[in-house]
PDB file of N, CA and C in Angstrom:
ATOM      1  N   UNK A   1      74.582 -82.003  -1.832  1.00  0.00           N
ATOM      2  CA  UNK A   1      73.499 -81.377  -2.544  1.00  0.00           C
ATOM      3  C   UNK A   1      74.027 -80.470  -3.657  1.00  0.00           C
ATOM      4  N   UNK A   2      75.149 -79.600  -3.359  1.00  0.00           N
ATOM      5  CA  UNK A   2      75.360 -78.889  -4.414  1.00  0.00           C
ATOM      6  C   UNK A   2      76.395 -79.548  -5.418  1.00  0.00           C
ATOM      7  N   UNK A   3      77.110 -80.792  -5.444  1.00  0.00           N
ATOM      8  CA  UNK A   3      77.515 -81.709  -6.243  1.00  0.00           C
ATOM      9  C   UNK A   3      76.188 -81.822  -7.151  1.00  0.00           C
ATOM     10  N   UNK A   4      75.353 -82.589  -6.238  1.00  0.00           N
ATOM     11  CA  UNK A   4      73.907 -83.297  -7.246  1.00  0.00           C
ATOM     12  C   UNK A   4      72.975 -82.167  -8.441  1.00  0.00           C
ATOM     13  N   UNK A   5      73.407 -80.978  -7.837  1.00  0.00           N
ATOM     14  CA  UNK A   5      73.099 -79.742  -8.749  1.00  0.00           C
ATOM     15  C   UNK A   5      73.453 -79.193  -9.996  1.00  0.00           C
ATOM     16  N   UNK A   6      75.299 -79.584  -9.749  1.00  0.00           N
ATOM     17  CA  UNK A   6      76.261 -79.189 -10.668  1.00  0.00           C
ATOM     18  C   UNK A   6      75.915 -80.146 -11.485  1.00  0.00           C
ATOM     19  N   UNK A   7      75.813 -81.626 -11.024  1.00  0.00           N
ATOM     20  CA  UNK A   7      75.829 -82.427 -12.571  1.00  0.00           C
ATOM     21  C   UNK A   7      74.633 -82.180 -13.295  1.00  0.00           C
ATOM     22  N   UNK A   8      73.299 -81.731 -12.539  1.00  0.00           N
ATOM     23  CA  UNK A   8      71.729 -81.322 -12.952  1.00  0.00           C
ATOM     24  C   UNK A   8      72.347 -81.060 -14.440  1.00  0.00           C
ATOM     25  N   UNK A   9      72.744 -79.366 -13.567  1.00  0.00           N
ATOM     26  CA  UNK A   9      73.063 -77.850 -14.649  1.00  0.00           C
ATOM     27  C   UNK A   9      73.837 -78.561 -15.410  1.00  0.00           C
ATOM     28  N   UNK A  10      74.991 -79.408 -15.607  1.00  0.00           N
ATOM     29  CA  UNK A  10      75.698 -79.686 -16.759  1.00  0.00           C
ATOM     30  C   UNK A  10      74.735 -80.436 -18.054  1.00  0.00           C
ATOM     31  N   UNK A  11      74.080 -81.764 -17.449  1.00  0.00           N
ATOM     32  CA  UNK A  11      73.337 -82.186 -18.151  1.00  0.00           C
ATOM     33  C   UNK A  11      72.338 -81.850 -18.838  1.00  0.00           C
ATOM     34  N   UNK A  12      71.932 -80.625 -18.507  1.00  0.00           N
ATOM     35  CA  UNK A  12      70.750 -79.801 -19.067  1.00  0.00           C
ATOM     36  C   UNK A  12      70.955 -79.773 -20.559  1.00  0.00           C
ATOM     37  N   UNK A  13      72.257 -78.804 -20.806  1.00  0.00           N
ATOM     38  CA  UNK A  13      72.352 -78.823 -22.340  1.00  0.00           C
ATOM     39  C   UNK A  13      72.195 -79.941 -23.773  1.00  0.00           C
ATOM     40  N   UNK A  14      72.298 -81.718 -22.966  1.00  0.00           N
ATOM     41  CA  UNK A  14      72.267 -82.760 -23.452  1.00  0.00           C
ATOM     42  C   UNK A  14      71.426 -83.162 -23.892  1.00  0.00           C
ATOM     43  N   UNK A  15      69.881 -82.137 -23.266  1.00  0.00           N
ATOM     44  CA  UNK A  15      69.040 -82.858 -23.461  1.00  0.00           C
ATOM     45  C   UNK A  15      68.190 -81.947 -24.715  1.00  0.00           C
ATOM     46  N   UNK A  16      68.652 -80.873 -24.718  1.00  0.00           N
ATOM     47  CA  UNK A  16      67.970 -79.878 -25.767  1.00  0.00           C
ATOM     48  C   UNK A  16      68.718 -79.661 -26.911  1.00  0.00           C
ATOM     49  N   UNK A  17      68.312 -80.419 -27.917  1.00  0.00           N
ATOM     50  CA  UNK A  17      68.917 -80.705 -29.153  1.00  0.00           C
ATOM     51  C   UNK A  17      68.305 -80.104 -30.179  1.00  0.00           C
ATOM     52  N   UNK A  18      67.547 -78.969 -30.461  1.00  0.00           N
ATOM     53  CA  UNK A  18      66.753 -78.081 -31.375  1.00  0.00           C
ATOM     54  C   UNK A  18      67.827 -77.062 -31.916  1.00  0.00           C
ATOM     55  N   UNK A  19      67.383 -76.985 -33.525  1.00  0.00           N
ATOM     56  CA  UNK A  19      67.878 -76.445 -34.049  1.00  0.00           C
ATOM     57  C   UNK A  19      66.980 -75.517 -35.575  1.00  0.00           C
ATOM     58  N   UNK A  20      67.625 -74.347 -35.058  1.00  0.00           N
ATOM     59  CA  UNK A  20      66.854 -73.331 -35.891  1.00  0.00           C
ATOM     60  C   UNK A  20      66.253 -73.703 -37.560  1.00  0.00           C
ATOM     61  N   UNK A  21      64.901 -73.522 -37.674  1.00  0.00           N
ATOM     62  CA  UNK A  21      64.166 -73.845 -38.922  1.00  0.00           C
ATOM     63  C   UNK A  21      63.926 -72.476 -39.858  1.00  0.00           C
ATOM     64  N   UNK A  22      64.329 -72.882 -41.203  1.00  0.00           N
ATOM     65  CA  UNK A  22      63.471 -71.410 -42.137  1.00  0.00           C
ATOM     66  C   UNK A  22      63.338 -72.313 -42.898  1.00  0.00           C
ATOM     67  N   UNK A  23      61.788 -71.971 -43.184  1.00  0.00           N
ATOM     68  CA  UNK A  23      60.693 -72.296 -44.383  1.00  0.00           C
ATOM     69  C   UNK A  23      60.471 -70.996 -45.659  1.00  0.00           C
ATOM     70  N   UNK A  24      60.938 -71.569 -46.681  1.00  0.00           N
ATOM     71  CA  UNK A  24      60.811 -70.676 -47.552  1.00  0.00           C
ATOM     72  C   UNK A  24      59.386 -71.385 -48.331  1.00  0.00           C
ATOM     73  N   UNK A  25      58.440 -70.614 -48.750  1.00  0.00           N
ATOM     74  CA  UNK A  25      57.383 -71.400 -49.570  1.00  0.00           C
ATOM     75  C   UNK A  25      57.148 -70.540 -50.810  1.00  0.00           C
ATOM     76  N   UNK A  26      56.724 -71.301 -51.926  1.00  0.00           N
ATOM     77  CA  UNK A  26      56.261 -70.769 -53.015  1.00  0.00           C
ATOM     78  C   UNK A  26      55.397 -71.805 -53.131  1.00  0.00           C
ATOM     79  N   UNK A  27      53.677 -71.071 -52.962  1.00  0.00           N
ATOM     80  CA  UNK A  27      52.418 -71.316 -53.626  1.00  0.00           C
ATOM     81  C   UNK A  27      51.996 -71.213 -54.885  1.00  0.00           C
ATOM     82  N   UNK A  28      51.583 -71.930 -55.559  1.00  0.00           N
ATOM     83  CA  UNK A  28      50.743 -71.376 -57.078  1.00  0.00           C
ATOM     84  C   UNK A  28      49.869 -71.679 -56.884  1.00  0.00           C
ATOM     85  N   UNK A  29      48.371 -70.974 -56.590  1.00  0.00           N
ATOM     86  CA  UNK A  29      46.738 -71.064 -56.261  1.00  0.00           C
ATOM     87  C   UNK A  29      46.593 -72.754 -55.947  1.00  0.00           C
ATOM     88  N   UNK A  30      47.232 -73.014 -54.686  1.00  0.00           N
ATOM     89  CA  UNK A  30      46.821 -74.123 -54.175  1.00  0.00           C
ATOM     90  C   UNK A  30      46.588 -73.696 -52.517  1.00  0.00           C
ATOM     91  N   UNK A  31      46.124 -74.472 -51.470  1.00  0.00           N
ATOM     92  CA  UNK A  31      45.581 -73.797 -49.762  1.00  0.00           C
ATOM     93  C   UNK A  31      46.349 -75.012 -49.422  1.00  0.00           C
ATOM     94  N   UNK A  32      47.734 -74.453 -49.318  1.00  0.00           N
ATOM     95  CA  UNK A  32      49.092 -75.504 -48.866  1.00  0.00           C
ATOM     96  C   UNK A  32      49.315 -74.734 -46.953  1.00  0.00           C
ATOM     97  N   UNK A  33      49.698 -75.890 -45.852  1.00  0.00           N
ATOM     98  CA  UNK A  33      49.957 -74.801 -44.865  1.00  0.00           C
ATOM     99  C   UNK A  33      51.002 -76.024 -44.502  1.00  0.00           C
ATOM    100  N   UNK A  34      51.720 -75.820 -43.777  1.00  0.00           N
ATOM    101  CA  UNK A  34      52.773 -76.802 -43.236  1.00  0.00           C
ATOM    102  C   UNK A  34      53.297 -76.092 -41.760  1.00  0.00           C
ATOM    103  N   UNK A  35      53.617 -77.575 -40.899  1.00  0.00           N
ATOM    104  CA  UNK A  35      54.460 -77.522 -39.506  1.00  0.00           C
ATOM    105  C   UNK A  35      55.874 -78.166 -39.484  1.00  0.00           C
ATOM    106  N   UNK A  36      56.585 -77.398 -39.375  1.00  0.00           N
ATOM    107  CA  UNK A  36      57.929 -78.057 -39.486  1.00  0.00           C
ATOM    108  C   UNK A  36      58.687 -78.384 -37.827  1.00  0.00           C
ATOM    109  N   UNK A  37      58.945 -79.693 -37.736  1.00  0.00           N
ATOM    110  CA  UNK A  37      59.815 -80.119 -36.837  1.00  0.00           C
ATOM    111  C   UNK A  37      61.095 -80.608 -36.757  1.00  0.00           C
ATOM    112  N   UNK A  38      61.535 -80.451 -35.604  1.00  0.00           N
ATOM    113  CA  UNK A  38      63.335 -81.461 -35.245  1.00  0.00           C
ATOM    114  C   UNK A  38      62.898 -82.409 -35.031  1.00  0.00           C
ATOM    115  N   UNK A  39      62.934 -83.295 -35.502  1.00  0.00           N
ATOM    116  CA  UNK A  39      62.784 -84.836 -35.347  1.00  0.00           C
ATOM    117  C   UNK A  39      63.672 -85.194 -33.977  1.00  0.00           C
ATOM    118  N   UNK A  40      65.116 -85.033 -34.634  1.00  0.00           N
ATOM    119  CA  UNK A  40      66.204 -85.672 -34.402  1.00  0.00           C
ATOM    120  C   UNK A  40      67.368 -85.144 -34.495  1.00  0.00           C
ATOM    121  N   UNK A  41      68.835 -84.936 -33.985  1.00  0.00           N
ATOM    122  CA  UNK A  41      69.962 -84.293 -34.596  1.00  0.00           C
ATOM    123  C   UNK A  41      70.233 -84.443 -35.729  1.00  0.00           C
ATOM    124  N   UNK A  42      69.798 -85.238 -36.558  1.00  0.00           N
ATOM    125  CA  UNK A  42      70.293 -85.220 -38.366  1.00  0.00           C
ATOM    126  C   UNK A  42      69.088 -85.728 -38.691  1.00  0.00           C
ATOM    127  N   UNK A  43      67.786 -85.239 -38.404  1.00  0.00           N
ATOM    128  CA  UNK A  43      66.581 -85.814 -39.043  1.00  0.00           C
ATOM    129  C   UNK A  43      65.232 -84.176 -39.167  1.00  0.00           C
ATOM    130  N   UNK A  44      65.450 -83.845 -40.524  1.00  0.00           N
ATOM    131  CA  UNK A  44      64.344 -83.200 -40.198  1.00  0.00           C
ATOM    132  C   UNK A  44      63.118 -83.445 -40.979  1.00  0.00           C
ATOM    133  N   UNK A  45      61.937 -82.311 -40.315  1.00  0.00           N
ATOM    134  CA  UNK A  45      60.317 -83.185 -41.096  1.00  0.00           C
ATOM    135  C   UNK A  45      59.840 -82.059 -41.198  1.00  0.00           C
ATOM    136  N   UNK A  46      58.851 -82.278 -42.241  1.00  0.00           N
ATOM    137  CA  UNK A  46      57.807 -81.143 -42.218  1.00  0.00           C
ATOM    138  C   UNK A  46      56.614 -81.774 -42.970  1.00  0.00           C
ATOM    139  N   UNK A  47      55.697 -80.987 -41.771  1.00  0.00           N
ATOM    140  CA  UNK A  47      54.126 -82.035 -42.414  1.00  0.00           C
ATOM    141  C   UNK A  47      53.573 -80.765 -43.496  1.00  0.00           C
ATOM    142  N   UNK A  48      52.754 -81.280 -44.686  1.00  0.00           N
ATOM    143  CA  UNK A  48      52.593 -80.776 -45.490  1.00  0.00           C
ATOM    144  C   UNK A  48      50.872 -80.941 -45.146  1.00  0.00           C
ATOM    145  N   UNK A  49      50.245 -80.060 -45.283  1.00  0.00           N
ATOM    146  CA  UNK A  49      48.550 -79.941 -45.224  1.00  0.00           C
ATOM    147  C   UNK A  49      47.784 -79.442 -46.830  1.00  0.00           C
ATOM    148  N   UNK A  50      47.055 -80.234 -47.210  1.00  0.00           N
ATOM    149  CA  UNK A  50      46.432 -79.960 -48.335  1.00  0.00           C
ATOM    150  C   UNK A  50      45.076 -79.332 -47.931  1.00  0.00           C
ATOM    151  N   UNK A  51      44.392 -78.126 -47.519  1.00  0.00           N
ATOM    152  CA  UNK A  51      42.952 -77.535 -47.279  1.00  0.00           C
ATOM    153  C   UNK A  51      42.105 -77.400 -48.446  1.00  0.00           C
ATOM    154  N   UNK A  52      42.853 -77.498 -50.125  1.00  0.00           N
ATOM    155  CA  UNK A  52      41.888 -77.111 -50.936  1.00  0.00           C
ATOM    156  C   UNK A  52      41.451 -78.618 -51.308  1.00  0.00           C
ATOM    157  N   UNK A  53      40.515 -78.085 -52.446  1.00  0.00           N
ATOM    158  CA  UNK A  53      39.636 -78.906 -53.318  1.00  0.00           C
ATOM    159  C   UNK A  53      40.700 -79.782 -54.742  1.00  0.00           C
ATOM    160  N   UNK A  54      41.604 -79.512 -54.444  1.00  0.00           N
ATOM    161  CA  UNK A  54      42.556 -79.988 -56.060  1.00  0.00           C
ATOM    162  C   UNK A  54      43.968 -80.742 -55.243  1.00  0.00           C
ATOM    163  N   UNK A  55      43.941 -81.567 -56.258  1.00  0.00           N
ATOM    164  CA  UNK A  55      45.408 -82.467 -55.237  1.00  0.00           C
ATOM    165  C   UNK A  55      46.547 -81.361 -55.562  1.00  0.00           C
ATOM    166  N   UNK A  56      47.453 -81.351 -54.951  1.00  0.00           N
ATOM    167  CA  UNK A  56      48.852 -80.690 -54.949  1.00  0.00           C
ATOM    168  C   UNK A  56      49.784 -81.514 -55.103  1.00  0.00           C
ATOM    169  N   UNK A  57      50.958 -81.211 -56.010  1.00  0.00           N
ATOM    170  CA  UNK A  57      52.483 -81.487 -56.288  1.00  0.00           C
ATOM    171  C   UNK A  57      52.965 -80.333 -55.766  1.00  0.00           C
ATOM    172  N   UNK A  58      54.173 -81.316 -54.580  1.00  0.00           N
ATOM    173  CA  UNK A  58      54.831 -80.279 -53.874  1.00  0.00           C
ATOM    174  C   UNK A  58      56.497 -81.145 -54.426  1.00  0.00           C
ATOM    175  N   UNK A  59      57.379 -79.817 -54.201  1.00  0.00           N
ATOM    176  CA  UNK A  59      58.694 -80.201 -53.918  1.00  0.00           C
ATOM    177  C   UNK A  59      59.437 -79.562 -53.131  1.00  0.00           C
ATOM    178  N   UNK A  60      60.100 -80.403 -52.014  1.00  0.00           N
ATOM    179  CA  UNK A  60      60.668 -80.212 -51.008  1.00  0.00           C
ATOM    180  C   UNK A  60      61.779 -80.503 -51.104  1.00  0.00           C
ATOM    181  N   UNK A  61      62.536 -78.719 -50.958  1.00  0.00           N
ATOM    182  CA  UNK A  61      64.567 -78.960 -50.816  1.00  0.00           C
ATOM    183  C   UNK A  61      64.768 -78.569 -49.539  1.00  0.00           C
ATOM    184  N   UNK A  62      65.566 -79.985 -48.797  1.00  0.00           N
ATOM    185  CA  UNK A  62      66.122 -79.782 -47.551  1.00  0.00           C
ATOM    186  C   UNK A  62      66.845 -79.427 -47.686  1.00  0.00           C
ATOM    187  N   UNK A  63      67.912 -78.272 -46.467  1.00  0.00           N
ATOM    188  CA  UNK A  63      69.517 -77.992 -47.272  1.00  0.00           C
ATOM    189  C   UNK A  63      70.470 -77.669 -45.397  1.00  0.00           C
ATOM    190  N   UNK A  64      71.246 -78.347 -45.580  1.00  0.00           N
ATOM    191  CA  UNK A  64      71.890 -78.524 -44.089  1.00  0.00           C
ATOM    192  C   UNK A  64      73.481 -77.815 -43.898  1.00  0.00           C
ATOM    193  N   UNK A  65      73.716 -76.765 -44.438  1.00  0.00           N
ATOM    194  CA  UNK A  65      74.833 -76.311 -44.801  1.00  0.00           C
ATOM    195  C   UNK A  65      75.861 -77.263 -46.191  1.00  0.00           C
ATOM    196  N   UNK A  66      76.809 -77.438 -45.605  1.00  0.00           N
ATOM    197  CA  UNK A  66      77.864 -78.073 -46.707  1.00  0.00           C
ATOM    198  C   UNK A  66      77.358 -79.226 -47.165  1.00  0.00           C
ATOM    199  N   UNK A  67      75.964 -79.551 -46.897  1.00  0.00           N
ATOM    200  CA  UNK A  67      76.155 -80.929 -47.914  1.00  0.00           C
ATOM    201  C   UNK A  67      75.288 -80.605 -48.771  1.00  0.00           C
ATOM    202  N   UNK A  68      75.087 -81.943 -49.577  1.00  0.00           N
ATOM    203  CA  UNK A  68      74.326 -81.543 -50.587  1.00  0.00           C
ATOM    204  C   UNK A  68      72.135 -81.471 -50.458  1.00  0.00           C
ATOM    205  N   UNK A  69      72.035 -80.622 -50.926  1.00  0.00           N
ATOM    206  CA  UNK A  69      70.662 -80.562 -50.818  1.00  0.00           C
ATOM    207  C   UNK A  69      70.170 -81.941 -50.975  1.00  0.00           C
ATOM    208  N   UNK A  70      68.818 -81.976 -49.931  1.00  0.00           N
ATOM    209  CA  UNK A  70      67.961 -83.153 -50.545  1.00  0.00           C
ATOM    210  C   UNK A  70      66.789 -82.737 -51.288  1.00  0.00           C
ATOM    211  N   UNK A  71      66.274 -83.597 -52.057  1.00  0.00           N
ATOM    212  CA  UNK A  71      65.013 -83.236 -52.418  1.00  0.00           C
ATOM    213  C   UNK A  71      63.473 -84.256 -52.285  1.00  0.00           C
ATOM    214  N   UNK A  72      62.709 -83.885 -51.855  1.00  0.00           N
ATOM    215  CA  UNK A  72      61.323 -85.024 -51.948  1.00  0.00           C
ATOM    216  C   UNK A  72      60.694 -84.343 -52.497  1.00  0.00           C
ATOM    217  N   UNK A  73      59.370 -85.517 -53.566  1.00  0.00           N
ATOM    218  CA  UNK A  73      58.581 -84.922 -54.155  1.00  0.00           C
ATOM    219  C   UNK A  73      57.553 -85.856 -53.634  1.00  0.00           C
ATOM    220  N   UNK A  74      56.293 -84.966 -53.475  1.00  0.00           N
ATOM    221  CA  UNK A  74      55.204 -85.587 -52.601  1.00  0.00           C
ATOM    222  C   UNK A  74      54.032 -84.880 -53.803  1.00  0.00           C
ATOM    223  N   UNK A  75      52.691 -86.110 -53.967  1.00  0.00           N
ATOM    224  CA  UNK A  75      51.621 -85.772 -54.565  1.00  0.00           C
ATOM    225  C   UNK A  75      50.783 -85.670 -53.039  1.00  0.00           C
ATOM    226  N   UNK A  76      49.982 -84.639 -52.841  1.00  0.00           N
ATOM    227  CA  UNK A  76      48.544 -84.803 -51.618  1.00  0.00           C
ATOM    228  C   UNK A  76      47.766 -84.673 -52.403  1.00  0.00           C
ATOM    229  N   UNK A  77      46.466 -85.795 -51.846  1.00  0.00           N
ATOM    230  CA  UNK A  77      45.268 -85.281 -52.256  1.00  0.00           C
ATOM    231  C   UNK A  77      44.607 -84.161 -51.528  1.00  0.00           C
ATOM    232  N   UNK A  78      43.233 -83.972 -52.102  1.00  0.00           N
ATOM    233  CA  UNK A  78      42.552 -82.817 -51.356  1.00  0.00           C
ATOM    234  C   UNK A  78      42.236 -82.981 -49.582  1.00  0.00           C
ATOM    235  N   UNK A  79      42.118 -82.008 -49.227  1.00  0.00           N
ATOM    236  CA  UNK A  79      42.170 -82.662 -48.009  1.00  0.00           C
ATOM    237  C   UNK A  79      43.043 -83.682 -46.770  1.00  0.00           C
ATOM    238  N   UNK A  80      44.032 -83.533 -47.593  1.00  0.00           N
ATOM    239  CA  UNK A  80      45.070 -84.767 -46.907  1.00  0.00           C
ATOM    240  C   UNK A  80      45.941 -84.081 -45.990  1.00  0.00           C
ATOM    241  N   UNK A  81      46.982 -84.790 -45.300  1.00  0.00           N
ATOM    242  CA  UNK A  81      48.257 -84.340 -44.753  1.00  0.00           C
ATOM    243  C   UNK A  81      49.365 -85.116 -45.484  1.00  0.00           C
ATOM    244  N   UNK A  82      50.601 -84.972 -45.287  1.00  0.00           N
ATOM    245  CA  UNK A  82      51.342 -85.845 -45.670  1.00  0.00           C
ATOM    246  C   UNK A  82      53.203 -85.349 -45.109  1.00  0.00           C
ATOM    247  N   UNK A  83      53.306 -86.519 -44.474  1.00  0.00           N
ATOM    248  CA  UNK A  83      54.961 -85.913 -44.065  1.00  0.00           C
ATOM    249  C   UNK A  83      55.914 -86.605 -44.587  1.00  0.00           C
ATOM    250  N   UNK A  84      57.140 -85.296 -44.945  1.00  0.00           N
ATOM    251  CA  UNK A  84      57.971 -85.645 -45.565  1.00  0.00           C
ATOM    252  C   UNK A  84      59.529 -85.436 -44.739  1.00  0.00           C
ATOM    253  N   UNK A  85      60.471 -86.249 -44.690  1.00  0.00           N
ATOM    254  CA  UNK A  85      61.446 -86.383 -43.758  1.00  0.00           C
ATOM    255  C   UNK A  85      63.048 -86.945 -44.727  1.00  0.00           C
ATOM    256  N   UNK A  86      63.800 -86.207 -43.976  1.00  0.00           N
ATOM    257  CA  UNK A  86      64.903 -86.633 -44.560  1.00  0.00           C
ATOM    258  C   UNK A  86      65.844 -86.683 -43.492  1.00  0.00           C
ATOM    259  N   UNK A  87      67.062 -87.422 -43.910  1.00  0.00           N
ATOM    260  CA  UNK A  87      68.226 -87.681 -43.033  1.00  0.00           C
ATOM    261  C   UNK A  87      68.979 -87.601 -43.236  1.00  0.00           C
ATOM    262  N   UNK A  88      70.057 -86.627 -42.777  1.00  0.00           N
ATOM    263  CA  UNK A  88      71.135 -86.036 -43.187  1.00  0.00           C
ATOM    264  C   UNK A  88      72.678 -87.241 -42.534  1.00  0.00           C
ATOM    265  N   UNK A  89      73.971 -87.013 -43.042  1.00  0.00           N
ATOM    266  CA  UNK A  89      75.439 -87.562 -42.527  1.00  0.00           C
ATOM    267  C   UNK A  89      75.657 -86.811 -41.629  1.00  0.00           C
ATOM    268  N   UNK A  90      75.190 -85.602 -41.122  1.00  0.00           N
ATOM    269  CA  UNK A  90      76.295 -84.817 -40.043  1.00  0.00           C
ATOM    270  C   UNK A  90      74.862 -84.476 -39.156  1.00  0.00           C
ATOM    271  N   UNK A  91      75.121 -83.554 -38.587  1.00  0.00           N
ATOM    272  CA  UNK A  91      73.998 -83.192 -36.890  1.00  0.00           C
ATOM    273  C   UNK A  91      73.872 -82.061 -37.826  1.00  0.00           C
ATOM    274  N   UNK A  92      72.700 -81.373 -37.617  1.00  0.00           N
ATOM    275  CA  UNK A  92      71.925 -80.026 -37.929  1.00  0.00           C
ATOM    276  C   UNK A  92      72.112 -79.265 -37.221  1.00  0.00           C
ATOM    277  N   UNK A  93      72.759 -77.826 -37.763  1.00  0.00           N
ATOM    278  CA  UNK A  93      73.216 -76.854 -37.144  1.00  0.00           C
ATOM    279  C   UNK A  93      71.606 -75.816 -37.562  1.00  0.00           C
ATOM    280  N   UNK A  94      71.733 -75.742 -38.922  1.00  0.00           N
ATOM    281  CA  UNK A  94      70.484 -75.268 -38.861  1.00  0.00           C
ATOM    282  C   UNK A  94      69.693 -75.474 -41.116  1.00  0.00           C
ATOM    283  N   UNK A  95      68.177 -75.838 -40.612  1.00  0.00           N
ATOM    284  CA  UNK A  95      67.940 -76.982 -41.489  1.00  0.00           C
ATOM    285  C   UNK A  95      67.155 -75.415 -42.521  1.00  0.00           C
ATOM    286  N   UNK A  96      67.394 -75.313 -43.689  1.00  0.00           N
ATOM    287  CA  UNK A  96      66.658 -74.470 -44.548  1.00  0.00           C
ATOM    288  C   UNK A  96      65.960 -75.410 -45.409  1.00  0.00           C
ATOM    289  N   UNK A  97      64.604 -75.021 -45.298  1.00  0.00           N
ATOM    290  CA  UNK A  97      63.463 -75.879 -46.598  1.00  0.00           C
ATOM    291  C   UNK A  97      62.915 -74.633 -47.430  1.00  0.00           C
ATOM    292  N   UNK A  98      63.223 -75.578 -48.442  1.00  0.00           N
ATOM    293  CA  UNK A  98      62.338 -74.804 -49.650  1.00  0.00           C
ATOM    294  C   UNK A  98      60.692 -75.448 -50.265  1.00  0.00           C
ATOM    295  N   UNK A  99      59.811 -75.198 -49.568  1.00  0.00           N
ATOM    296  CA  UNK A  99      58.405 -75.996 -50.059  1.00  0.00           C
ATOM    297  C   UNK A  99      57.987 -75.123 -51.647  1.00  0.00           C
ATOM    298  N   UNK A 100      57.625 -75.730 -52.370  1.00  0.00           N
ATOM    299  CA  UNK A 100      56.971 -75.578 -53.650  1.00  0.00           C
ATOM    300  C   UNK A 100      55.910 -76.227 -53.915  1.00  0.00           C
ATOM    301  N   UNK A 101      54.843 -75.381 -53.920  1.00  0.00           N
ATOM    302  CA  UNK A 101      53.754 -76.163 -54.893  1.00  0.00           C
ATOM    303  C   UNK A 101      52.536 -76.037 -55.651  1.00  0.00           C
ATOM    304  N   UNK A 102      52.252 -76.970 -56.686  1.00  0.00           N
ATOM    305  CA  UNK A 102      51.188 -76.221 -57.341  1.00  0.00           C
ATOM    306  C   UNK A 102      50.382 -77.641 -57.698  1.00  0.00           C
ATOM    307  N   UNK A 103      49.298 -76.856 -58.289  1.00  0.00           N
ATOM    308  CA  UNK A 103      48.590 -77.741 -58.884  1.00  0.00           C
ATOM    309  C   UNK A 103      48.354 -78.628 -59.449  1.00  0.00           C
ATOM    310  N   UNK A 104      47.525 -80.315 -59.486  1.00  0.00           N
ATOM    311  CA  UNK A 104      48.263 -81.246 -60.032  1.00  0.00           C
ATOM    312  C   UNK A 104      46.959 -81.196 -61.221  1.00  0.00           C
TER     313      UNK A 104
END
């Protein structure tokens, strides 16, 4: 029993693969809200929510330490959602986004 325990407790850490998120945002009079997730060890996402009345141009910089930034550019209409995802070469230690957006 306490064999079958030890391997429990070892395996535990294998299974929790989350890694710390900061969302930086800059709005220009648009009703932008977003949820950001870990996908994956080298995959991150963030859903983008459009609440106003006017479509939005957003741009999204992923940035994963030493490599190079990514960037997506996403149009939403009013009312929409829309997710945007990227995939990094190495595992995510910890993922910084920069959301931007304004008015289209």
């Amino acid at each position: 029993m306490k064999k079958f325990c030890c391997v429990l407790l070892t395996m535990l850490p294998l299974s929790a693969f989350a890694y710390p998120i900061d969302v930086e945002k800059h709005i220009n009079g648009v009703q932008i809200d977003y949820n950001s997730h870990d996908t994956a060890y080298d995959i991150g996402n963030i859903t983008v929510n459009n609440y106003g009345d006017v479509p939005a141009k957003c741009t999204v910089v992923f940035s994963n330490g030493p490599e190079a930034p990514r960037t997506r550019r996403v149009q939403i209409a009013p009312k929409s959602t829309s997710n945007v995802t990227v995939k990094f070469s190495r595992e995510i230690v910890k993922l910084r986004i920069k959301l931007s957006c304004e008015p289209q």
